[in-house]
C-alpha atoms as a PDB file:
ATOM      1  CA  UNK A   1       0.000   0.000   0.000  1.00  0.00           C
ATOM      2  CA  UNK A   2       2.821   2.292   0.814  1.00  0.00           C
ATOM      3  CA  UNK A   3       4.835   1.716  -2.586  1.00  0.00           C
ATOM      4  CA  UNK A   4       1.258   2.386  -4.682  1.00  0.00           C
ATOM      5  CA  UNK A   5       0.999   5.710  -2.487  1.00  0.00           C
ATOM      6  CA  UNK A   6       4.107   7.069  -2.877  1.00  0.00           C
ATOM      7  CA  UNK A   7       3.850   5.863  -6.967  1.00  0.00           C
ATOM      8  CA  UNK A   8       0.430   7.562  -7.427  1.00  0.00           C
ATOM      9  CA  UNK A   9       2.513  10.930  -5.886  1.00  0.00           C
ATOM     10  CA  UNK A  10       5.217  10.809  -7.783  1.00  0.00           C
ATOM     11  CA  UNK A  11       3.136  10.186 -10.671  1.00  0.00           C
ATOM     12  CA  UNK A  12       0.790  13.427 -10.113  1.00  0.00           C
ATOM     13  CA  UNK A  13       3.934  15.457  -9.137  1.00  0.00           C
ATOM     14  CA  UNK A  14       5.729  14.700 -12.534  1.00  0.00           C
ATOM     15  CA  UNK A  15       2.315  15.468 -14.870  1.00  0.00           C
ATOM     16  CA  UNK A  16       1.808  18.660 -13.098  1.00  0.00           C
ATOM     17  CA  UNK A  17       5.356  19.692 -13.557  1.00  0.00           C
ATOM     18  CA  UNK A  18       5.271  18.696 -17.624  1.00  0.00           C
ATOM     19  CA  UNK A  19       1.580  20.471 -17.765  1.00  0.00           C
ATOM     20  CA  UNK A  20       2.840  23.515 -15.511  1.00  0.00           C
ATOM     21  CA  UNK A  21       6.197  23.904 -18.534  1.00  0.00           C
ATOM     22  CA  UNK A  22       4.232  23.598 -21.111  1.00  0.00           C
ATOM     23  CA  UNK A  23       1.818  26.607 -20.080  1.00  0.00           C
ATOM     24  CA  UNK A  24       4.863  27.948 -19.274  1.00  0.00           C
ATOM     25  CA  UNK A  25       6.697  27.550 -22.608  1.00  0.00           C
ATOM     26  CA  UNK A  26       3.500  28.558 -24.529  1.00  0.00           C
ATOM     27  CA  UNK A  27       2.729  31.986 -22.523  1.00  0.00           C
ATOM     28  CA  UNK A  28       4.460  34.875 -24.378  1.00  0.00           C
ATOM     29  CA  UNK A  29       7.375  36.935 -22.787  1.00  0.00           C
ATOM     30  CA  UNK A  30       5.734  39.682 -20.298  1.00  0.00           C
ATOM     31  CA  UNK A  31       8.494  41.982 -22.620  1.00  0.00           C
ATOM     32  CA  UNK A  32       6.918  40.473 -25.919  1.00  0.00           C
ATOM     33  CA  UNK A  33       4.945  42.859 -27.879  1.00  0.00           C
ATOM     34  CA  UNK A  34       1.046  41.297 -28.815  1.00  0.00           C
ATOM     35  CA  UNK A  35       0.080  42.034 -32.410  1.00  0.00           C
ATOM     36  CA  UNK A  36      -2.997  43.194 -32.810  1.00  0.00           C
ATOM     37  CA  UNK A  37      -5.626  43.342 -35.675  1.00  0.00           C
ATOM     38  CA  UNK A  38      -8.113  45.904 -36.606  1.00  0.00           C
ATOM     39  CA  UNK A  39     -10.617  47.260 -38.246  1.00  0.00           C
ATOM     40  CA  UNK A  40     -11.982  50.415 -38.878  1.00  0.00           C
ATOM     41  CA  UNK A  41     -15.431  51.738 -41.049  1.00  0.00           C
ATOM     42  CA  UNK A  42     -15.708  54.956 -42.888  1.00  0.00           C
ATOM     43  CA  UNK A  43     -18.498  56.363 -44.748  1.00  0.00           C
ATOM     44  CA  UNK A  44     -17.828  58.728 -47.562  1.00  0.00           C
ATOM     45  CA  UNK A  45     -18.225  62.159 -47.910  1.00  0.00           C
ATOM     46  CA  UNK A  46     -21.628  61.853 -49.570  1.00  0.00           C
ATOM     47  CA  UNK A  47     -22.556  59.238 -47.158  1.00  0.00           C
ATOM     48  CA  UNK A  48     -23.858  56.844 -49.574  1.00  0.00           C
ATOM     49  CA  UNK A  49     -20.801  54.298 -48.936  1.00  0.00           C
ATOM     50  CA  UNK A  50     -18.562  53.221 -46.613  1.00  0.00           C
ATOM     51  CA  UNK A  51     -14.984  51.787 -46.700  1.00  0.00           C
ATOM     52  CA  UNK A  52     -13.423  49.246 -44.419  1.00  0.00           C
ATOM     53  CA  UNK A  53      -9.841  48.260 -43.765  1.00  0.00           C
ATOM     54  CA  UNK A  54      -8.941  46.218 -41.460  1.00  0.00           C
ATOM     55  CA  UNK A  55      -4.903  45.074 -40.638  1.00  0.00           C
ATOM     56  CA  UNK A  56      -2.518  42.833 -38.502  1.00  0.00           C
ATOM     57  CA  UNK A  57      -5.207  39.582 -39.969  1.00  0.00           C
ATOM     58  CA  UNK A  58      -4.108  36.382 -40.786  1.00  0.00           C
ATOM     59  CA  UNK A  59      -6.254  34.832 -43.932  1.00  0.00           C
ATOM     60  CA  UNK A  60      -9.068  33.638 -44.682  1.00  0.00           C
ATOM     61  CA  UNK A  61     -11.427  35.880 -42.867  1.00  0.00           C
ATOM     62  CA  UNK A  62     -14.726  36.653 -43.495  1.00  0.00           C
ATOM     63  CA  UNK A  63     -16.532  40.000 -43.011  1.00  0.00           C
ATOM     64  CA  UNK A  64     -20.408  39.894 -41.601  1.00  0.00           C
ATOM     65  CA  UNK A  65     -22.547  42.471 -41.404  1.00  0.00           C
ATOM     66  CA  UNK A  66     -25.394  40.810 -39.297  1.00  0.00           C
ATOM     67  CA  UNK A  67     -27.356  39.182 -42.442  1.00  0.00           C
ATOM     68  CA  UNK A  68     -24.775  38.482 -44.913  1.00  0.00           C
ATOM     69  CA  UNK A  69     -20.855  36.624 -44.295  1.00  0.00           C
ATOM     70  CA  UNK A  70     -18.256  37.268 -47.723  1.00  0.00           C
ATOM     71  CA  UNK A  71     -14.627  36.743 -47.986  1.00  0.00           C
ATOM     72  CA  UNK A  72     -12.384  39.152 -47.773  1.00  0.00           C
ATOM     73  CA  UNK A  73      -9.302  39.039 -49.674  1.00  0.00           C
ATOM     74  CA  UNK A  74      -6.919  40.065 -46.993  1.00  0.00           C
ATOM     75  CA  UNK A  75      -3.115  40.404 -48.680  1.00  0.00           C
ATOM     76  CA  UNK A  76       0.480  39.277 -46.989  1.00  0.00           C
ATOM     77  CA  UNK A  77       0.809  42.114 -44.779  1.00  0.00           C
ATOM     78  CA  UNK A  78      -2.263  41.263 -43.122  1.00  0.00           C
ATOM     79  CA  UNK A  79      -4.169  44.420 -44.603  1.00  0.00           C
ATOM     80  CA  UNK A  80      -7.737  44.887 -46.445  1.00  0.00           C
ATOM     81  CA  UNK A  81      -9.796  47.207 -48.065  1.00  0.00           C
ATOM     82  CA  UNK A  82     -13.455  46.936 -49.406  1.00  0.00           C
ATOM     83  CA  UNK A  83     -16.117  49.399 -49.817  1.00  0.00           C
ATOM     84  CA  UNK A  84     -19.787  48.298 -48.886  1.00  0.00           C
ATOM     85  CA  UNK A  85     -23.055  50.258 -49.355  1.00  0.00           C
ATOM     86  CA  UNK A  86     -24.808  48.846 -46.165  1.00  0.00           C
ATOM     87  CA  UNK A  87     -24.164  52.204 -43.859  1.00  0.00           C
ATOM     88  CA  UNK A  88     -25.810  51.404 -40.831  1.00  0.00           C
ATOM     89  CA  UNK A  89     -24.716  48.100 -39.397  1.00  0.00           C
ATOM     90  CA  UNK A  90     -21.962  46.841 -37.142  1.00  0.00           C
ATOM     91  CA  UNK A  91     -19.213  44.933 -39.490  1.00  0.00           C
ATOM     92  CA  UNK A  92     -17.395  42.220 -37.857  1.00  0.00           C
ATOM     93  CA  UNK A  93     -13.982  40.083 -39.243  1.00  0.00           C
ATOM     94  CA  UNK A  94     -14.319  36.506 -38.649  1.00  0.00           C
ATOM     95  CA  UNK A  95     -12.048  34.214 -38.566  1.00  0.00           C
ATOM     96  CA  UNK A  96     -12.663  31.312 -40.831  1.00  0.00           C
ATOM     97  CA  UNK A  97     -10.106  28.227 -39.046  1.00  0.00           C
ATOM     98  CA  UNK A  98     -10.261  27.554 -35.405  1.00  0.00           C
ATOM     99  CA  UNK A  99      -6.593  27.677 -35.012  1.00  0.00           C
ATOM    100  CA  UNK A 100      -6.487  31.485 -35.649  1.00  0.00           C
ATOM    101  CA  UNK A 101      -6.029  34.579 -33.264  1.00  0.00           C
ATOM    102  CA  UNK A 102      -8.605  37.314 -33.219  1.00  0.00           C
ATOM    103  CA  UNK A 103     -11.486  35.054 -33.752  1.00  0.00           C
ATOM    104  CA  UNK A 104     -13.748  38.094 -34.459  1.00  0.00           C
ATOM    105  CA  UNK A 105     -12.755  41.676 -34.722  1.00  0.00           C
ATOM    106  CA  UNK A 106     -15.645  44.152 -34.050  1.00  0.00           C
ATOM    107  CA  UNK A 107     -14.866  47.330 -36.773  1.00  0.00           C
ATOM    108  CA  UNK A 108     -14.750  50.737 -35.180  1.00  0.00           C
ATOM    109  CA  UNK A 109     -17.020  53.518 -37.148  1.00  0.00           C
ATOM    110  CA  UNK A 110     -14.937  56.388 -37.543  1.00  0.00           C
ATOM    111  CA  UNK A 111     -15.731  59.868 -39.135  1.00  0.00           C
ATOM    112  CA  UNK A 112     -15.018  60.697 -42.538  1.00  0.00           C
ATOM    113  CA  UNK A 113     -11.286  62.425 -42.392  1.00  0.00           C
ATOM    114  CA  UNK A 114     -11.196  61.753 -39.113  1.00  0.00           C
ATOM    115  CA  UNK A 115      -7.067  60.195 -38.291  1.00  0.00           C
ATOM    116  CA  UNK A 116      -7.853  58.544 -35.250  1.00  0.00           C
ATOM    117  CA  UNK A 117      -8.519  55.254 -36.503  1.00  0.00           C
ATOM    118  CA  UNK A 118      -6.788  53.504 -39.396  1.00  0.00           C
ATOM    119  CA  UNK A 119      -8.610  55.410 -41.957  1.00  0.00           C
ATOM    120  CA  UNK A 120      -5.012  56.978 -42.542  1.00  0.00           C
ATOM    121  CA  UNK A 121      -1.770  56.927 -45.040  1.00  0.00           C
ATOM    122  CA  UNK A 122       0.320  53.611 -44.805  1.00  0.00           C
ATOM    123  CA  UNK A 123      -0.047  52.177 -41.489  1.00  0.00           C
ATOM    124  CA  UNK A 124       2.877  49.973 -41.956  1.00  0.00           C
ATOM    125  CA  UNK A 125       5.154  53.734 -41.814  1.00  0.00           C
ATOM    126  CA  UNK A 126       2.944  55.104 -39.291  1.00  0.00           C
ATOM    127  CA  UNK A 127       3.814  51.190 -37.173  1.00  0.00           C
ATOM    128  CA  UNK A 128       7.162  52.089 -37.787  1.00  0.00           C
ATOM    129  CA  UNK A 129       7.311  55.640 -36.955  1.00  0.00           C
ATOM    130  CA  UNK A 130       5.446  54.839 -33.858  1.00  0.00           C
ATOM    131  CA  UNK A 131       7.595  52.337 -33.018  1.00  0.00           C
ATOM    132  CA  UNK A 132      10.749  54.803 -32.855  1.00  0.00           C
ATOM    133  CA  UNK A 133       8.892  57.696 -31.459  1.00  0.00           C
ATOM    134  CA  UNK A 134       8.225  55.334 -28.357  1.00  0.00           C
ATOM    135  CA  UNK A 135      11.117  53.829 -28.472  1.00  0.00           C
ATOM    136  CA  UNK A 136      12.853  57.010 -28.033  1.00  0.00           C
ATOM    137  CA  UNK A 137      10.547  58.299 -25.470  1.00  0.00           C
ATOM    138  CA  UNK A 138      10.906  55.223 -22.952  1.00  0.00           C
ATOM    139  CA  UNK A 139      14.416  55.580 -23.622  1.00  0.00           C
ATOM    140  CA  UNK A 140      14.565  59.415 -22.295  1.00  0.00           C
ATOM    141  CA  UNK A 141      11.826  58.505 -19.507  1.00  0.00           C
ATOM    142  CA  UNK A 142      14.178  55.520 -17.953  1.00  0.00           C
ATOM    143  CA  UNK A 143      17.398  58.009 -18.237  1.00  0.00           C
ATOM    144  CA  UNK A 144      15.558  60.077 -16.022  1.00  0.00           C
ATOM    145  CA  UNK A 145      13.597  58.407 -13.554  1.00  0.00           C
ATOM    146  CA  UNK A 146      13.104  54.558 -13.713  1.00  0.00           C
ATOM    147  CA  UNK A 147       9.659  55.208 -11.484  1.00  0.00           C
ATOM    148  CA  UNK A 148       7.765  57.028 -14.268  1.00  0.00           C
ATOM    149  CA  UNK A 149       7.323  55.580 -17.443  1.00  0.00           C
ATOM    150  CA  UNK A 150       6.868  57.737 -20.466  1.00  0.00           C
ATOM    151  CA  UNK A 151       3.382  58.649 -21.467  1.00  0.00           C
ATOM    152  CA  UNK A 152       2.217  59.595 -24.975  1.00  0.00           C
ATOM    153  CA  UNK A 153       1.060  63.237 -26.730  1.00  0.00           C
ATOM    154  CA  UNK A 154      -2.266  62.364 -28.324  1.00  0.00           C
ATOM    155  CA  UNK A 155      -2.569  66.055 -28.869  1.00  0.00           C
ATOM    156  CA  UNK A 156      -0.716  64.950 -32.336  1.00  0.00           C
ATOM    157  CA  UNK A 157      -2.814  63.539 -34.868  1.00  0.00           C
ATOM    158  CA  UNK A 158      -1.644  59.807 -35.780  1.00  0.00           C
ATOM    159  CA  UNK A 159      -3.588  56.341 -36.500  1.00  0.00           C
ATOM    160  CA  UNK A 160      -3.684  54.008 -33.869  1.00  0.00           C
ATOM    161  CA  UNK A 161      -0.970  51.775 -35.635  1.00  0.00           C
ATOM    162  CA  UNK A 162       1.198  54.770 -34.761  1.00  0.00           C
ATOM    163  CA  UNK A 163      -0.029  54.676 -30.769  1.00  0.00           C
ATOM    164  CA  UNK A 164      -0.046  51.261 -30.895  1.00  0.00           C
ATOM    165  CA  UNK A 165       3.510  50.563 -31.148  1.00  0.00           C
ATOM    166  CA  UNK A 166       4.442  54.119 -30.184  1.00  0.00           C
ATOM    167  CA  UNK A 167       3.218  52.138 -26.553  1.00  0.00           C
ATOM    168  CA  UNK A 168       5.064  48.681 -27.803  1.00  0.00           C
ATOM    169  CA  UNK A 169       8.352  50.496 -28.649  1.00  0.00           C
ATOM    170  CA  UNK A 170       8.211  53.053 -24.910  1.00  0.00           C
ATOM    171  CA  UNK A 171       7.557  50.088 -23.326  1.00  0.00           C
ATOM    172  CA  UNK A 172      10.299  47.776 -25.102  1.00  0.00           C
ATOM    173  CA  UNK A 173      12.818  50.722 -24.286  1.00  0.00           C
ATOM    174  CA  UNK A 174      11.383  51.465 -20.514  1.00  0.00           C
ATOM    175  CA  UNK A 175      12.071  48.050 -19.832  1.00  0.00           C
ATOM    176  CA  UNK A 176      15.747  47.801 -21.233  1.00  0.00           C
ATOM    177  CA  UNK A 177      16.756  50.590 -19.814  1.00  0.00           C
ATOM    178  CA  UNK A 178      15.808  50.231 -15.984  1.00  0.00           C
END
């Protein structure tokens, strides 16, 4: 009885310690940086259209519209762009394999002109530009003080690729430095 004990212990012990690595092993760096995907919806100046781009997917996806799913054709960079003539309903990316991240993506109406959202330039630059900004930032915030991290100017106009890894980069930097 005492040998099957101590077996069924050891036994548990070693499973938990294999399951406990492998959460381990599969949970990303608290340093690494979480993509993220997006979607934004714009109607037109004469408001008889909208356009909606969406970035950071992985294909297939799907865009639904609460009555209707059709594929998107989303391109390597993880970007796409179609223009739909349904104004008022909530779009929403869907992912079409199980094994994908951002299963669905709610799109964020934005104004027409309006830079908040992706509805600007190349977001890809703007990413990158962020990214540096940040980086910089974080950089000049841990030089000073390694209690206050550095916090971003939205009084500038950017998309929020740009804030997004302006916030990935002052963090990356932050973190290196103190």
């Amino acid at each position: 009885m005492h040998r099957h004990t101590r077996r069924t212990v050891i036994t548990t012990l070693l499973a938990s310690s294999f399951a406990l690595s492998g959460a381990v092993a599969l949970a990303p760096s608290a340093g690494a940086a979480v993509p993220t995907a997006s979607c934004t919806v714009t109607p037109n100046a004469s408001g008889t259209s909208v356009t909606i781009k969406g970035e950071g997917f992985t294909a297939p996806r799907n865009l639904n519209d609460g009555e209707s799913t059709v594929p998107l054709s989303v391109d390597a960079n993880g970007n796409f762009q179609v223009t739909r003539f349904q104004k008022n309903v909530d779009y929403t990316v869907l992912a079409v394999k199980e094994d994908q991240n951002f299963t669905f993506v709610n799109c964020k109406v934005v104004k027409a002109g309006d830079t908040s959202g992706n509805a600007t330039g190349n977001n890809a630059k703007d990413a990158k530009r962020g990214a540096g900004d940040g980086y910089r930032a974080g950089r000049s915030a841990a030089q000073k003080s390694c209690d206050v991290k550095a916090t971003p100017n939205k009084n500038q106009q950017h998309s929020d690729a740009y804030w997004k890894a302006w916030q990935t980069g002052a963090d990356a930097a932050f973190n290196r430095y103190c």
